[in-house]
C-alpha atoms as a PDB file:
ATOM      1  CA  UNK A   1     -15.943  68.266  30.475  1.00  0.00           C
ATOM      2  CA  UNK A   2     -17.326  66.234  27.930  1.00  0.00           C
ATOM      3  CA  UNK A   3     -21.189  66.546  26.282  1.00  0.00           C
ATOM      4  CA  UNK A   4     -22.466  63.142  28.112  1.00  0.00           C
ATOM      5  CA  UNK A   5     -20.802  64.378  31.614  1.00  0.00           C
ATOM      6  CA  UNK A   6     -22.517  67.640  31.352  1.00  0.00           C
ATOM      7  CA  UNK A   7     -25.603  65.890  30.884  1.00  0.00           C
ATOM      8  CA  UNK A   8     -25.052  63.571  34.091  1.00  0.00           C
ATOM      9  CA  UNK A   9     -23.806  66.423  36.022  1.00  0.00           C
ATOM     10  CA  UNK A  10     -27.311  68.169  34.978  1.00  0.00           C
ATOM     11  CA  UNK A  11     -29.556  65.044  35.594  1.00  0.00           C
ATOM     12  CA  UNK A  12     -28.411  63.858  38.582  1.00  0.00           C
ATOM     13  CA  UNK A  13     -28.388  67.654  40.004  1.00  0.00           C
ATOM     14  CA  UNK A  14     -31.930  67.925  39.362  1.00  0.00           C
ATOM     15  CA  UNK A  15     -32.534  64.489  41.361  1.00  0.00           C
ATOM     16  CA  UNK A  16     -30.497  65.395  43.909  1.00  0.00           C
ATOM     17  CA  UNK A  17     -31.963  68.810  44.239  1.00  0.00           C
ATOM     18  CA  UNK A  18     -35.221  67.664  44.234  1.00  0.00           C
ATOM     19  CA  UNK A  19     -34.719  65.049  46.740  1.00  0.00           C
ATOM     20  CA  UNK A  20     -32.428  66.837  48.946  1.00  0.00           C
ATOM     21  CA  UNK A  21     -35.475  69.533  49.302  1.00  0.00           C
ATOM     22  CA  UNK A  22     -37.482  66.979  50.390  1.00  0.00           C
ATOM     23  CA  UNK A  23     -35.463  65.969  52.486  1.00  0.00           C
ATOM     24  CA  UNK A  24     -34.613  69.020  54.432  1.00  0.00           C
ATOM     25  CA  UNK A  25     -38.677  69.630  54.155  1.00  0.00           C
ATOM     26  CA  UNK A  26     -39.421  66.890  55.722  1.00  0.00           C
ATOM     27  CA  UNK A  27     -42.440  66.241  53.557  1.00  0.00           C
ATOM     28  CA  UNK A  28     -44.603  63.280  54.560  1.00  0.00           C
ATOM     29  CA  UNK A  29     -42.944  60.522  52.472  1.00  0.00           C
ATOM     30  CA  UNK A  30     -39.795  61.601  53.148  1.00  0.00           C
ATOM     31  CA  UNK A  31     -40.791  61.204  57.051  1.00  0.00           C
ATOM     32  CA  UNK A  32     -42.193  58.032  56.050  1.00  0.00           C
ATOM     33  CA  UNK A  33     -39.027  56.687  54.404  1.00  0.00           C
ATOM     34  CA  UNK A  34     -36.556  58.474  57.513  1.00  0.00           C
ATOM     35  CA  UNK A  35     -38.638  56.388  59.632  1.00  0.00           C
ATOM     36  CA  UNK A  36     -38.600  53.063  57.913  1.00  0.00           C
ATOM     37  CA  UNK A  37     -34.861  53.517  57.293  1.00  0.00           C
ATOM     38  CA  UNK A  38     -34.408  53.649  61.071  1.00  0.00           C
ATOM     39  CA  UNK A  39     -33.340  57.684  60.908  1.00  0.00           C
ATOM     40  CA  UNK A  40     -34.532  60.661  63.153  1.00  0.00           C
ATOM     41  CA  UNK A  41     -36.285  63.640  60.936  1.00  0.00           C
ATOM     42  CA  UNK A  42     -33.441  65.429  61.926  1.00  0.00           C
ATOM     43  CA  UNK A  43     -30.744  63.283  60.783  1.00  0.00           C
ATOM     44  CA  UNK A  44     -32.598  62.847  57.328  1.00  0.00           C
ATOM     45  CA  UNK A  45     -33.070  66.492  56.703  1.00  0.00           C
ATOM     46  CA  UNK A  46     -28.980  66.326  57.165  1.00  0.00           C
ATOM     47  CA  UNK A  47     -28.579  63.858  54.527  1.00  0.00           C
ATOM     48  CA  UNK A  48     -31.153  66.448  52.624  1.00  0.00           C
ATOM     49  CA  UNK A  49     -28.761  69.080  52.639  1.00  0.00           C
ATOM     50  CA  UNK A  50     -25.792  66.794  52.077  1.00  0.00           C
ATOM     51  CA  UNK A  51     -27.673  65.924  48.959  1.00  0.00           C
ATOM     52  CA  UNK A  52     -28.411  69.750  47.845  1.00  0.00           C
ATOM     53  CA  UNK A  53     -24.705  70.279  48.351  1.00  0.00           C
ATOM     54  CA  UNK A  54     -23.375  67.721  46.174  1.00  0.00           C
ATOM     55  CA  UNK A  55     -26.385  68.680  43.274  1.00  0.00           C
ATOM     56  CA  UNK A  56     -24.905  72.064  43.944  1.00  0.00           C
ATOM     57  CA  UNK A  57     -21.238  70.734  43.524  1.00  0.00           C
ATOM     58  CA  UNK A  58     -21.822  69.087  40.708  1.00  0.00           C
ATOM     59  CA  UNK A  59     -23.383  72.140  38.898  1.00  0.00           C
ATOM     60  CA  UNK A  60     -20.188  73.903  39.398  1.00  0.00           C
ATOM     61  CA  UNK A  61     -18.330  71.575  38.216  1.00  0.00           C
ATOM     62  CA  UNK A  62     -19.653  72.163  34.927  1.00  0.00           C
ATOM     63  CA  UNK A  63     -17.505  74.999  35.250  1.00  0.00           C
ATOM     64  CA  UNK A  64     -14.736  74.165  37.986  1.00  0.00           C
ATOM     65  CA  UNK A  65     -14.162  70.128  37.055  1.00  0.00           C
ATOM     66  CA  UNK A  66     -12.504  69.834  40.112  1.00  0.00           C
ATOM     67  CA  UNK A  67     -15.530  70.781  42.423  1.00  0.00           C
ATOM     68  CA  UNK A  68     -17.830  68.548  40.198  1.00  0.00           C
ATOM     69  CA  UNK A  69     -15.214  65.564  40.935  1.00  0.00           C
ATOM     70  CA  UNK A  70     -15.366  66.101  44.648  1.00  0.00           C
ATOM     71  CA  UNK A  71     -18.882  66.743  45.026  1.00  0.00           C
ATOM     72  CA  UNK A  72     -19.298  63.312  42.411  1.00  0.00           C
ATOM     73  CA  UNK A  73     -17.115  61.502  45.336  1.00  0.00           C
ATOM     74  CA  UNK A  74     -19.105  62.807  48.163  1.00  0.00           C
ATOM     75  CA  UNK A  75     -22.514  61.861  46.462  1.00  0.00           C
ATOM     76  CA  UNK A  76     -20.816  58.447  45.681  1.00  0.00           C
ATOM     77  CA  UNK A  77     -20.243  57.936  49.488  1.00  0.00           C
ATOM     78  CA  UNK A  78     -23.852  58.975  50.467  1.00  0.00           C
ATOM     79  CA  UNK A  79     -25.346  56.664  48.191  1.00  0.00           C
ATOM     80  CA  UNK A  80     -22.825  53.904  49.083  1.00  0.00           C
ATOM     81  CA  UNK A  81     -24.219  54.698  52.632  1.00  0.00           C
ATOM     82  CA  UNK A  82     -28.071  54.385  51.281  1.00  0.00           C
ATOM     83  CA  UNK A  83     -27.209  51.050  49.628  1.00  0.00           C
ATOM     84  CA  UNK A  84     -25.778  49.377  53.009  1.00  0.00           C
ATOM     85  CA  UNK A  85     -28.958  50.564  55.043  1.00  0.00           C
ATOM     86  CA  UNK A  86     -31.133  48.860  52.487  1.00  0.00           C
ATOM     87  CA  UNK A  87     -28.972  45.837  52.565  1.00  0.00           C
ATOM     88  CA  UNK A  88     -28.965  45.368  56.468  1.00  0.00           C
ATOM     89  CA  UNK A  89     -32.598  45.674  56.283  1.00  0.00           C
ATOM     90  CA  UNK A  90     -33.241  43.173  54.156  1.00  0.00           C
ATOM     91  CA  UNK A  91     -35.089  45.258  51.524  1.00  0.00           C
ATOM     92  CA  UNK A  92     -35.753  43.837  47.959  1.00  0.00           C
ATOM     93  CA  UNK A  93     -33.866  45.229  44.890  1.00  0.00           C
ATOM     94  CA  UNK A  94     -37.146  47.252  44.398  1.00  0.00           C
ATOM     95  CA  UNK A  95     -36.103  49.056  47.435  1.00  0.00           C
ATOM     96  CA  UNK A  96     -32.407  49.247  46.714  1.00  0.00           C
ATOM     97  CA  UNK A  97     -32.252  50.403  43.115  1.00  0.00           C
ATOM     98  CA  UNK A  98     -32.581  53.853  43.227  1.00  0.00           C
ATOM     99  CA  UNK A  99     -29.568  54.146  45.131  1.00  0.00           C
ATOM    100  CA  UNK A 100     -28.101  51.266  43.051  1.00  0.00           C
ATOM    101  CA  UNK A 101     -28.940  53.029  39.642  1.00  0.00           C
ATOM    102  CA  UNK A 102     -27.727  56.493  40.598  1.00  0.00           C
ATOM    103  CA  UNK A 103     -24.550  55.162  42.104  1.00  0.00           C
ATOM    104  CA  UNK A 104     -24.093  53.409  38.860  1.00  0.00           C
ATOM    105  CA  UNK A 105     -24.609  56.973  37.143  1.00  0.00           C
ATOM    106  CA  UNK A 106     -22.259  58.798  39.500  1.00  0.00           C
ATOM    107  CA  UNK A 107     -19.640  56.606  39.259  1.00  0.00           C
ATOM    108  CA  UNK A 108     -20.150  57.132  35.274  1.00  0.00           C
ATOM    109  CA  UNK A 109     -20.052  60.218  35.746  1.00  0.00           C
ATOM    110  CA  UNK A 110     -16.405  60.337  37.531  1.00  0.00           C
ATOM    111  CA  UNK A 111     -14.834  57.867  35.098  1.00  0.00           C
ATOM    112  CA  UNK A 112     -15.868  60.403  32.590  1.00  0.00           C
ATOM    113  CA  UNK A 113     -14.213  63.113  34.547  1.00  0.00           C
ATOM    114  CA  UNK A 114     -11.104  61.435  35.220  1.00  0.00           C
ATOM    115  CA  UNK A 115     -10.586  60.161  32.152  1.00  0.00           C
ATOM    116  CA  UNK A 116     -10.775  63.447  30.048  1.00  0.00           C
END
């Protein structure tokens, strides 16, 4: 694992943790965003802990690469998934980029992995 890897498995496990807690918390923006995005509490709270899984993935790959790869490629998918919602609704880049911009750093991410 290279030094700038490490640091994006770090930074986007801290996102992810944070955001997956949310999430599964269901605190009121979070219901306010499940709501808008046309998902039950329910079903967001499962993308919560699909999001705590991967941040948790990808701190272990710090030490297992492969595990960090996988969970990288899971957390790829779910924000590939976040993207398309945003897209069929219309919404405006401002909307869209935080999925956008920590797809973009996942991906980086696993093209430093693989390429190590």
């Amino acid at each position: 694992m290279t030094l700038a890897s490490s640091i994006l498995a770090v930074l986007l496990a801290l996102v992810f943790l944070t955001l997956g807690t949310a999430k599964i918390r269901a605190v009121q923006p979070m219901r306010e965003l499940a709501a808008e995005a046309g998902f039950s509490v329910a079903a967001y709270r499962r993308i919560g802990l699909l999001e705590v899984a991967a941040a948790v993935g990808l701190l272990i790959g710090l030490f297992q690469p492969l595990v960090g790869v996988l969970a990288g490629a899971g957390l790829l998918l779910l924000l590939s998934g976040a993207l398309v919602v945003h897209l069929r609704k219309g919404d405006g880049p401002k909307k869209y980029a935080p999925a956008l911009v920590c797809g973009l750093l996942v991906a980086t991410y696993l093209v430093l992995e693989l390429l190590k």
